[in-house]
Protein backbone atom coordinates (compact mmCIF):
# COMPACT_ATOMS: atom_id res chain seq x y z
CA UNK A 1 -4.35 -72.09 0.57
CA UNK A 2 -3.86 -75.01 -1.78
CA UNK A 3 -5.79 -77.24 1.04
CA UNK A 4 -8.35 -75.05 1.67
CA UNK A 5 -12.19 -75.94 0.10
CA UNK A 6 -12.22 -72.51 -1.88
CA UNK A 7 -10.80 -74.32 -4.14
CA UNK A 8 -12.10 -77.77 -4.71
CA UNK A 9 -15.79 -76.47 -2.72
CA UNK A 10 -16.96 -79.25 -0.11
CA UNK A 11 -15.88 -82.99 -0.14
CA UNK A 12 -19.64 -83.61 -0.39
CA UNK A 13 -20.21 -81.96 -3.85
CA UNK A 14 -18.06 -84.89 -5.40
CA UNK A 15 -20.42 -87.24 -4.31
CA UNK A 16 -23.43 -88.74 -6.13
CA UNK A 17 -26.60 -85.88 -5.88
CA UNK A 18 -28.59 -88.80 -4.54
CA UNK A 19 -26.71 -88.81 -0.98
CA UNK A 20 -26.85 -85.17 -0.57
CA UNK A 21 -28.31 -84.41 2.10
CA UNK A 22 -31.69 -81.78 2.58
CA UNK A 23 -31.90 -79.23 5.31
CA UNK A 24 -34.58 -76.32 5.46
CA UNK A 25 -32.74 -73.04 4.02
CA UNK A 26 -32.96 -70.75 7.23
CA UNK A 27 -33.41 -66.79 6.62
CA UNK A 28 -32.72 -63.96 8.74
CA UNK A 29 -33.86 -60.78 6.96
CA UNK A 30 -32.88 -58.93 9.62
CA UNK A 31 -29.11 -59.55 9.65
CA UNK A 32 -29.39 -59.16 5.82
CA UNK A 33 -30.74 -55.94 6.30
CA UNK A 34 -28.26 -54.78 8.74
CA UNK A 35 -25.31 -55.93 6.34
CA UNK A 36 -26.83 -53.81 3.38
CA UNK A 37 -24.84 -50.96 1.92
CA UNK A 38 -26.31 -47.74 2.52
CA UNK A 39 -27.14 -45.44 -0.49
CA UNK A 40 -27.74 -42.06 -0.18
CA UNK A 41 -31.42 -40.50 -1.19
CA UNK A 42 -30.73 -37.62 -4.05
CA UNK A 43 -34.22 -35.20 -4.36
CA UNK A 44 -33.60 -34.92 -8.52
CA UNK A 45 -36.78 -32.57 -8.11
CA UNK A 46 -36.43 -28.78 -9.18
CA UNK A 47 -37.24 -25.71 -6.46
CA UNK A 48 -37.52 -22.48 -7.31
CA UNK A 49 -34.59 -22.00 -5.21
CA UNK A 50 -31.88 -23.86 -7.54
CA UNK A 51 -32.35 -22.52 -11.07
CA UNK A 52 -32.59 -25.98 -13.78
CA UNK A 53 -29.56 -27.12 -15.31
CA UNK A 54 -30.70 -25.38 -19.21
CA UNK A 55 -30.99 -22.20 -17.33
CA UNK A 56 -28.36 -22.35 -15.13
CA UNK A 57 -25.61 -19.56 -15.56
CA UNK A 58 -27.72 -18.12 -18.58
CA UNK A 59 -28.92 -14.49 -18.17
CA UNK A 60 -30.90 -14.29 -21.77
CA UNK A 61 -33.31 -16.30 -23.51
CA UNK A 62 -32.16 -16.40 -26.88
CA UNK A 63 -28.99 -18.06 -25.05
CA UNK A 64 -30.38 -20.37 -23.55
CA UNK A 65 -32.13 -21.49 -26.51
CA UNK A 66 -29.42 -21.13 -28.47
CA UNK A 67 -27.34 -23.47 -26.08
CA UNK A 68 -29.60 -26.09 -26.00
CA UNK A 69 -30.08 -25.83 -29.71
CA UNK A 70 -26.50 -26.70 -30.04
CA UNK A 71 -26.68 -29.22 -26.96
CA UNK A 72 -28.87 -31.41 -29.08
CA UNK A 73 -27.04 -30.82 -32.57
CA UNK A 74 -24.12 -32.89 -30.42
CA UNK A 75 -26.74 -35.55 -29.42
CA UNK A 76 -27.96 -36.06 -33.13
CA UNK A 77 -24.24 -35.96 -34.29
CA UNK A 78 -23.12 -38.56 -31.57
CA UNK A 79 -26.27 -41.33 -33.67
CA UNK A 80 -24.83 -40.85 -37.00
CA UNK A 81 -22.78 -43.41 -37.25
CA UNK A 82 -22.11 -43.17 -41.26
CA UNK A 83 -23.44 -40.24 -42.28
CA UNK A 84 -22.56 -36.42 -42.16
CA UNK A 85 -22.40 -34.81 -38.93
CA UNK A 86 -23.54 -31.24 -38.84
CA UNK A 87 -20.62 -28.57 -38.18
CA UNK A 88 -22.21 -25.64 -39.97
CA UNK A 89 -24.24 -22.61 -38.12
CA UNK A 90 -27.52 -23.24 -36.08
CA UNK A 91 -30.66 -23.15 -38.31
CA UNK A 92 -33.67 -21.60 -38.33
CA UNK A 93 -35.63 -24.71 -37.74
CA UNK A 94 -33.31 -26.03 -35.13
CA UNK A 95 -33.55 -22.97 -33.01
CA UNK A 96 -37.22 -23.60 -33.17
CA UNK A 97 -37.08 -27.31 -32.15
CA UNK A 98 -34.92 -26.40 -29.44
CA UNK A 99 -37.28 -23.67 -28.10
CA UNK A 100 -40.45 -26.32 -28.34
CA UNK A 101 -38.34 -28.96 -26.65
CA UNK A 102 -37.50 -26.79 -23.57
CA UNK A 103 -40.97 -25.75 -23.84
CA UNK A 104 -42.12 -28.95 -23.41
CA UNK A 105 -39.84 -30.04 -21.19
CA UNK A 106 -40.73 -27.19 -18.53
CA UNK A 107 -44.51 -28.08 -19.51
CA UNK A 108 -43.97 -31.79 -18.24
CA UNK A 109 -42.34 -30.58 -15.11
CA UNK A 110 -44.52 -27.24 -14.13
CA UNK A 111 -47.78 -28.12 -15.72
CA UNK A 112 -48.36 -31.79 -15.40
CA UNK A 113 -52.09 -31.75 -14.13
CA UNK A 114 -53.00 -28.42 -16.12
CA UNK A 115 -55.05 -30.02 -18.29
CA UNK A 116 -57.07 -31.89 -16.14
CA UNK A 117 -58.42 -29.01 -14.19
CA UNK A 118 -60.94 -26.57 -15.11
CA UNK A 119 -59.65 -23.24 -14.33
CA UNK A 120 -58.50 -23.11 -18.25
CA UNK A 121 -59.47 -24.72 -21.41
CA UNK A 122 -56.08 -26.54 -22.79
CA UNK A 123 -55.10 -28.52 -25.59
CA UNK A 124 -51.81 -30.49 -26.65
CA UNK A 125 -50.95 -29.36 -29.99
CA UNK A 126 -49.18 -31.65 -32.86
CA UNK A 127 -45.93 -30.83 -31.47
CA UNK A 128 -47.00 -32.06 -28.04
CA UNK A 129 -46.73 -28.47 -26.84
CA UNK A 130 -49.79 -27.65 -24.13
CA UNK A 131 -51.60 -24.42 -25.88
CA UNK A 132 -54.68 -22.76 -24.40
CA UNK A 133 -57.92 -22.24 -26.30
CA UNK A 134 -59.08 -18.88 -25.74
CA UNK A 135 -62.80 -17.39 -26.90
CA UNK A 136 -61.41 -15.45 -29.74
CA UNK A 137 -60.59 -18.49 -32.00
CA UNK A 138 -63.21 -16.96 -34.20
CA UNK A 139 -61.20 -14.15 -35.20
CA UNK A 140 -59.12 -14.06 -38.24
CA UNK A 141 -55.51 -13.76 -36.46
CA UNK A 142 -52.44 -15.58 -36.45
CA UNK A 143 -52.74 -19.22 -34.82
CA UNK A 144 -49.92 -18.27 -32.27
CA UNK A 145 -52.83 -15.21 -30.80
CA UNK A 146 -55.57 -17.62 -31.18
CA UNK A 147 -54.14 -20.51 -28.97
CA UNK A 148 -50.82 -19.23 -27.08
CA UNK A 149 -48.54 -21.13 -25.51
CA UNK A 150 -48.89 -22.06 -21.63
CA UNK A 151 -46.61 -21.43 -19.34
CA UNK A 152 -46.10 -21.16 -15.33
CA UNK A 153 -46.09 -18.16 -13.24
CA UNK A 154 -43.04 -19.21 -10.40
CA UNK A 155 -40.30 -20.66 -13.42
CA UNK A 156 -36.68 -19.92 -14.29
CA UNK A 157 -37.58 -20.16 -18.12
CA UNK A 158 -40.72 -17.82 -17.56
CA UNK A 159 -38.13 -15.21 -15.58
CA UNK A 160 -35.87 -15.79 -18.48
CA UNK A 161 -38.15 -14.55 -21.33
CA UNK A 162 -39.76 -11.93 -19.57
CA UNK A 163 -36.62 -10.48 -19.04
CA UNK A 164 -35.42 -10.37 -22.61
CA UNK A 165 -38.92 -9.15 -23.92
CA UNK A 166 -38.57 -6.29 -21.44
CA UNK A 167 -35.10 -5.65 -22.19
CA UNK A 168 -35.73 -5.80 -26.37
CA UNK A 169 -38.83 -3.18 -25.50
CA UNK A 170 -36.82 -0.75 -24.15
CA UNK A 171 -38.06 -1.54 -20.61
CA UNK A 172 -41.38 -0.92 -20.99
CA UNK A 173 -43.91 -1.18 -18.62
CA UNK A 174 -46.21 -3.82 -17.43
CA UNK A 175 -49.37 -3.14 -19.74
CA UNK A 176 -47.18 -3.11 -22.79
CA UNK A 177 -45.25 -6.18 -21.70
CA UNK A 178 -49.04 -8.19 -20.96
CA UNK A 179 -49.78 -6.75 -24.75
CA UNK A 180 -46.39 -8.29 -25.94
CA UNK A 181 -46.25 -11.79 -24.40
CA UNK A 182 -49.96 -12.39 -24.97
CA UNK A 183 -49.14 -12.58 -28.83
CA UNK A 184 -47.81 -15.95 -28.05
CA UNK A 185 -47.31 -16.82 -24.71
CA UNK A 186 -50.33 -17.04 -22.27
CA UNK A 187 -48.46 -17.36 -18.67
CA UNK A 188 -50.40 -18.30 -15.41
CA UNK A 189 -50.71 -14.67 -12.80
CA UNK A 190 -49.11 -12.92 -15.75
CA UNK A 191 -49.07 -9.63 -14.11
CA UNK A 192 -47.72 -11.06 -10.58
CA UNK A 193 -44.66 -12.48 -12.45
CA UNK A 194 -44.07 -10.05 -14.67
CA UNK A 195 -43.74 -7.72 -11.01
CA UNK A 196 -41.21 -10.06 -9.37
CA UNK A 197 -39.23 -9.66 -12.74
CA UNK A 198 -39.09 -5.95 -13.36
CA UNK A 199 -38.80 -4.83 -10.08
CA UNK A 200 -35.53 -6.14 -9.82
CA UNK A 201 -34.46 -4.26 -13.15
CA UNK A 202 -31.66 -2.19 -12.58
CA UNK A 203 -32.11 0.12 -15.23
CA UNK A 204 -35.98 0.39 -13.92
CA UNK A 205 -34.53 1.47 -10.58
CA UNK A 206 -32.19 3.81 -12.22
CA UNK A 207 -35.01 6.03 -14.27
CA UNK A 208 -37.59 5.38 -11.74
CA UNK A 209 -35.27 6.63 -8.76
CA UNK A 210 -36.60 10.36 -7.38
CA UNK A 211 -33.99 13.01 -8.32
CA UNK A 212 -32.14 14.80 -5.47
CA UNK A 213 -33.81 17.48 -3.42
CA UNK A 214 -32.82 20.54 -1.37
CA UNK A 215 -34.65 22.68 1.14
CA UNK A 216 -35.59 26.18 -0.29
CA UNK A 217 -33.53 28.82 1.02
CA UNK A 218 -34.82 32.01 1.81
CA UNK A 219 -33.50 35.58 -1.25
CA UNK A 220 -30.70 37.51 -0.56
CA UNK A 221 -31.27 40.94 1.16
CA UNK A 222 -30.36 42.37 -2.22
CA UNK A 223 -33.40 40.56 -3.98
CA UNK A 224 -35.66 41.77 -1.64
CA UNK A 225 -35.09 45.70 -0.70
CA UNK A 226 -36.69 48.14 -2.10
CA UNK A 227 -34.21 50.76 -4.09
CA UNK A 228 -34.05 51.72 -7.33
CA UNK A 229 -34.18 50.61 -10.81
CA UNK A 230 -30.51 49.21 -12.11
CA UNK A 231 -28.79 49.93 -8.62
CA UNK A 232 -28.27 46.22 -7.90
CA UNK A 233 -27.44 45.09 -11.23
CA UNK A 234 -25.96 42.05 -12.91
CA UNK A 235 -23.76 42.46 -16.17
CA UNK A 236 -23.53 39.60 -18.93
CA UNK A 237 -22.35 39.76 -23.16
CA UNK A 238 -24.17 38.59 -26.11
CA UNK A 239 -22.20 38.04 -29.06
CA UNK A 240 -20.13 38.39 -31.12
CA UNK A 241 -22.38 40.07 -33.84
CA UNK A 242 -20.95 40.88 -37.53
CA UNK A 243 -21.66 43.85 -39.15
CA UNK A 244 -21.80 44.60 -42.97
CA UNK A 245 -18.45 46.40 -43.00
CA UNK A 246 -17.00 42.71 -41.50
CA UNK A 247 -16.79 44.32 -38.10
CA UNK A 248 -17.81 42.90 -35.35
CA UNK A 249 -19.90 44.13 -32.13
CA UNK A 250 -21.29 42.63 -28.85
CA UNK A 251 -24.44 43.48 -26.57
CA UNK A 252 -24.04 44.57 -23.12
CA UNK A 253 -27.04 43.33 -20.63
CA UNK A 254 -27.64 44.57 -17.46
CA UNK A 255 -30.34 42.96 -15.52
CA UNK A 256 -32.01 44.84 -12.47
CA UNK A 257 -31.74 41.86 -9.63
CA UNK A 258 -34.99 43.50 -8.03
CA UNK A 259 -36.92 44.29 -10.72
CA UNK A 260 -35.95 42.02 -13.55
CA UNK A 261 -35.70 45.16 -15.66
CA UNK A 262 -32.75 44.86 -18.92
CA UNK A 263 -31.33 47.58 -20.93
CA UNK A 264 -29.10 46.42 -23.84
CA UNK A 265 -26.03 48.76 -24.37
CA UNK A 266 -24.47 47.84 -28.15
């Protein structure tokens, strides 16, 4: 190892420049090629099968938001360098910052060519948020009813929030849940998703389920044959009753099984 030119390099480097001599550099790409390390090709793109990371394991909305809320309170603490870092409670206004940013975010990813096509008149907002500008923006409402949000039909974060609105309405149904999102939220196919979302409600399924039924059965011989008045009979009490003199009574019924007749006995 001590002889060898790794070294010192070759004898001819220690040489003047001038006597070096010139060849033409010869390339083989395809040996190059061949010698390359293999990386692997990751799809980073979301499917409706796998459910995005902010909504991953998250059954509720206001979680989600919530979580993401606190997700970037650690990413602004991480900058400070000499300042403060927040440790206190989530605020009002960064619950609302969190909900635009995922907004957004699903906006980029869903709805990147929504505004350049005609099927709806959109906007982006101040906040960068992609609002749609319905024919009502004459009437004196709230700005959120005027120009709701958009958002896509076939989306975790969609699935999410429908869920929780029908779940904080007492499951109601899908008129009253088209009533309720439309105050803000103006999704593509409304009615189609909201469909795919309540059908799979348990507690739907549980109140919509048909109750239990039996075949009819045919009366009794005693319900049916003629005979007379009080000879098929059942016997029941009513009471007790108090009298004035602090006694106390009860009432005998007997009810004719064929003729629904009752006499009271005291």
């Amino acid at each position: 190892m001590l002889n060898s030119k790794w070294w010192e390099g070759p004898s001819r480097l220690k040489e003047n420049p001038v006597s070096w001599s010139v060849s033409d550099i010869i390339c083989q790409p395809n040996e190059v090629d061949i010698e390359k390390r293999k990386s692997k090709l990751v799809n980073m793109n979301l499917t409706q099968d796998t459910p995005p990371w902010y909504a991953d394991r998250v059954s509720d909305y206001d979680k989600m938001i919530r979580v993401f809320a606190w997700i970037l309170r650690f990413v602004n603490n991480c900058k400070v360098v000499n300042g403060k870092c927040k440790v206190s409670e989530l605020s009002q206004s960064e619950i609302e910052y969190s909900e635009n940013k995922l907004i957004r975010l699903v906006q980029s990813y869903y709805l990147s060519d929504a505004k350049s096509s005609n099927f709806i008149e959109t906007f982006l907002d101040n906040e960068g948020i992609l609002k749609v500008e319905t024919k009502i923006i004459n009437r004196n409402d709230y700005r959120s009813f005027l120009y709701p949000i958009l958002l896509p039909e076939k989306c975790e974060f969609t699935k999410l929030l429908i869920r929780t609105v029908h779940r904080k309405n007492c499951h109601a149904g899908i008129q009253m849940m088209q009533c309720l999102l439309r105050e803000r939220y103006w999704i593509i196919r409304a009615r189609n998703a909201l469909k795919n979302v309540m059908y799979n409600c348990v507690v739907c399924k549980c109140f919509k389920v048909k109750s239990m039924s039996s075949e009819p059965t045919t009366l009794p011989s005693d319900r049916v044959t003629d005979c007379e008045p009080f000879e098929i009979v059942g016997i029941d009490l009513a009471g007790p009753l108090f009298l004035k003199n602090e006694g106390k009574v009860w009432i005998v019924l007997f009810t004719c099984a064929v003729y629904r007749a009752i006499h009271l006995n005291l």
